[in-house]
C-alpha atoms as a PDB file:
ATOM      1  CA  UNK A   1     -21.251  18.364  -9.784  1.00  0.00           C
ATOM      2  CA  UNK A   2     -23.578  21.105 -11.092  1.00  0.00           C
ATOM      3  CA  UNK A   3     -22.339  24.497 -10.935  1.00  0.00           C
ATOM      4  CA  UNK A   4     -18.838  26.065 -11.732  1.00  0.00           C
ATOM      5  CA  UNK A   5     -17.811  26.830  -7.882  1.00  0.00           C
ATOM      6  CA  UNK A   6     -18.474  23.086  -6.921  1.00  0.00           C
ATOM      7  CA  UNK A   7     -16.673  22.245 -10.066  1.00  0.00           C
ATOM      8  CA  UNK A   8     -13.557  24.360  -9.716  1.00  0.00           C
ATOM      9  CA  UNK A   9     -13.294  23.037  -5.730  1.00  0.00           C
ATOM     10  CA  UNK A  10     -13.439  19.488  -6.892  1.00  0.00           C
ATOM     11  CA  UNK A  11     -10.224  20.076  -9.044  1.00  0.00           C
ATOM     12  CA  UNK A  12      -8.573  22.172  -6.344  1.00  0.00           C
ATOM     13  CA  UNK A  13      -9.003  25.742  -8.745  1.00  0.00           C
ATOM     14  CA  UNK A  14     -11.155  27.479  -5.782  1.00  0.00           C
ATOM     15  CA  UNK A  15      -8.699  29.825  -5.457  1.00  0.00           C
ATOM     16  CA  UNK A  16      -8.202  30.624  -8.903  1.00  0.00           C
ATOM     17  CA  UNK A  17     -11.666  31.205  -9.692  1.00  0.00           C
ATOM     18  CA  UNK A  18     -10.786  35.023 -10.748  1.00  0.00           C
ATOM     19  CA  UNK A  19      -7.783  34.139 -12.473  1.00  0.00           C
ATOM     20  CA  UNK A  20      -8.248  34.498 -16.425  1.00  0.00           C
ATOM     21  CA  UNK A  21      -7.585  31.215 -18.348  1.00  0.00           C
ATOM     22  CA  UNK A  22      -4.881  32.076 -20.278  1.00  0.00           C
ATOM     23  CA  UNK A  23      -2.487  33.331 -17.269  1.00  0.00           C
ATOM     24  CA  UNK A  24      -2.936  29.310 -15.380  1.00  0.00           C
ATOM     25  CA  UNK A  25      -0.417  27.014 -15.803  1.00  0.00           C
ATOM     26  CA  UNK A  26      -0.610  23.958 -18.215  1.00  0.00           C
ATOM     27  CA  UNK A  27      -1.823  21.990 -15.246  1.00  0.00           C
ATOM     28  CA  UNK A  28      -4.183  24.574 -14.320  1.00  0.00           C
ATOM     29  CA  UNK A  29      -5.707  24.930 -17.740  1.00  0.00           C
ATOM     30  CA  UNK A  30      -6.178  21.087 -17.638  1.00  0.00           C
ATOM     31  CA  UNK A  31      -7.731  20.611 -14.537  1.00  0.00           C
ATOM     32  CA  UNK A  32     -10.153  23.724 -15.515  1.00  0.00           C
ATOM     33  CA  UNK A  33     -11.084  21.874 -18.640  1.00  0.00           C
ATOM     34  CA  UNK A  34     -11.963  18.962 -16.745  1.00  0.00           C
ATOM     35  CA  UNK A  35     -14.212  20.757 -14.305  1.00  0.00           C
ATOM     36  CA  UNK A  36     -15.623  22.568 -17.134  1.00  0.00           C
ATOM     37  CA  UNK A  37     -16.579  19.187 -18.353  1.00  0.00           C
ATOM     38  CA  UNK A  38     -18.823  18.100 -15.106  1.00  0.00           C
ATOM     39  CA  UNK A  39     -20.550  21.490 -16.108  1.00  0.00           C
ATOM     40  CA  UNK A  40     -24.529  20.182 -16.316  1.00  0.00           C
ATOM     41  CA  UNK A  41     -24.188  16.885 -14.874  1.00  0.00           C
ATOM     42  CA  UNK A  42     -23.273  15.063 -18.151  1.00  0.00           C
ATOM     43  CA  UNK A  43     -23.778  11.477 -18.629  1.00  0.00           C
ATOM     44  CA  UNK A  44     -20.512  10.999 -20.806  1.00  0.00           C
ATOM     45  CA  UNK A  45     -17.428  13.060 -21.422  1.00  0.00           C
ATOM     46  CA  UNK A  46     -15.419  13.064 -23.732  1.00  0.00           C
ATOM     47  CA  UNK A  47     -11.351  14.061 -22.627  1.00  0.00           C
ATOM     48  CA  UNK A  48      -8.276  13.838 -24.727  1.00  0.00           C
ATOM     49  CA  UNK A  49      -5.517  13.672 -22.783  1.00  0.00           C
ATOM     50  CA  UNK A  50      -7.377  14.608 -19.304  1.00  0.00           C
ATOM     51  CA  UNK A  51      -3.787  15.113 -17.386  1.00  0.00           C
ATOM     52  CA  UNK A  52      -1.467  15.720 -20.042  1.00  0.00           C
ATOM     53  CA  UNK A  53       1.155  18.240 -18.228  1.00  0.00           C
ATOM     54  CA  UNK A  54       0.064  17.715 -14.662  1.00  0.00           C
ATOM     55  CA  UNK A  55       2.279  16.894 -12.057  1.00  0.00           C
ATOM     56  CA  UNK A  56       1.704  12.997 -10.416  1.00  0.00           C
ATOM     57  CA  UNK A  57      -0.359  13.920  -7.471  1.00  0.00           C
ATOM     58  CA  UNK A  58      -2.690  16.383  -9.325  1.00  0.00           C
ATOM     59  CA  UNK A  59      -2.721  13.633 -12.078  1.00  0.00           C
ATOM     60  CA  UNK A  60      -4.324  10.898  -9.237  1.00  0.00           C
ATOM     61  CA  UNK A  61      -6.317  13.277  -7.830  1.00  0.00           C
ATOM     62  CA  UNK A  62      -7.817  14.033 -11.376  1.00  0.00           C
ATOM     63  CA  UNK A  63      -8.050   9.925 -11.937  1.00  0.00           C
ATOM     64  CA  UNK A  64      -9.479   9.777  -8.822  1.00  0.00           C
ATOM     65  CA  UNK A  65     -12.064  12.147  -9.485  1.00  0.00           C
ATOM     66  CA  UNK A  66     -13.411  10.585 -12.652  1.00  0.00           C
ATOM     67  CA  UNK A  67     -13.309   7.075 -11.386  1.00  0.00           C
ATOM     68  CA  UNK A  68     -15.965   8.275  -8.454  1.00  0.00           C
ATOM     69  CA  UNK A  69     -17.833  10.884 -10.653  1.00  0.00           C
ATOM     70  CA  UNK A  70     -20.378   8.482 -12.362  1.00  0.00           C
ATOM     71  CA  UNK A  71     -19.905   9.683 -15.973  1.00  0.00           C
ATOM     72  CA  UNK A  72     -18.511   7.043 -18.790  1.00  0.00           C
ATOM     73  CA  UNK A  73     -15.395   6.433 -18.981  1.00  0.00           C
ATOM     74  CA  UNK A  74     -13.226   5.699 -22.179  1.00  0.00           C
ATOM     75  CA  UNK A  75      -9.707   5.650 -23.144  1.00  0.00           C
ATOM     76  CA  UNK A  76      -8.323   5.726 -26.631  1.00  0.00           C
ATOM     77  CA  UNK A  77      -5.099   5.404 -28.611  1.00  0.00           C
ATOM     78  CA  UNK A  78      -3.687   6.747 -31.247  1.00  0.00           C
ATOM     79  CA  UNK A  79      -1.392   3.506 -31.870  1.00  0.00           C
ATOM     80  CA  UNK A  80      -1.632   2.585 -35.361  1.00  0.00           C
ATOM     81  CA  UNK A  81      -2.545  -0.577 -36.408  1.00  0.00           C
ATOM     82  CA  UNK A  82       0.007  -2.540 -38.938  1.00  0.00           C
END
């Protein structure tokens, strides 16, 4: 995914594409920060949290979309260790 309209499309915010950030929903603003992230075909991204306040389709879809994508993959936890 190279530029922002493919980007946008592949997270389902085509239609939103003229919609300022700050008026999207918490799921919106989530899935824009992950297409912002395939933004110049990195190799490796780095997301906390990638679908934190989405609803469960939206959050497959978005799982779904970074399994198939190519980049690196990592998860973390902020467990502590006793």
């Amino acid at each position: 995914m190279e530029n922002v309209e493919k980007c946008l499309e592949e997270v389902g915010l085509e239609k939103k594409s003229n919609t300022r950030a700050k008026d999207l929903s918490g799921g919106q603003k989530r899935k824009l920060q992950v297409a912002l992230s395939f933004v110049g075909n990195p190799e490796v991204i780095y997301l906390d949290e990638p679908t934190a306040g989405m609803d469960t389709s939206a959050r497959r879809e978005i799982w779904d979309l970074l399994q198939v994508s190519g980049v690196s993959l990592t998860t973390t936890s902020d467990d502590k260790l006793n």
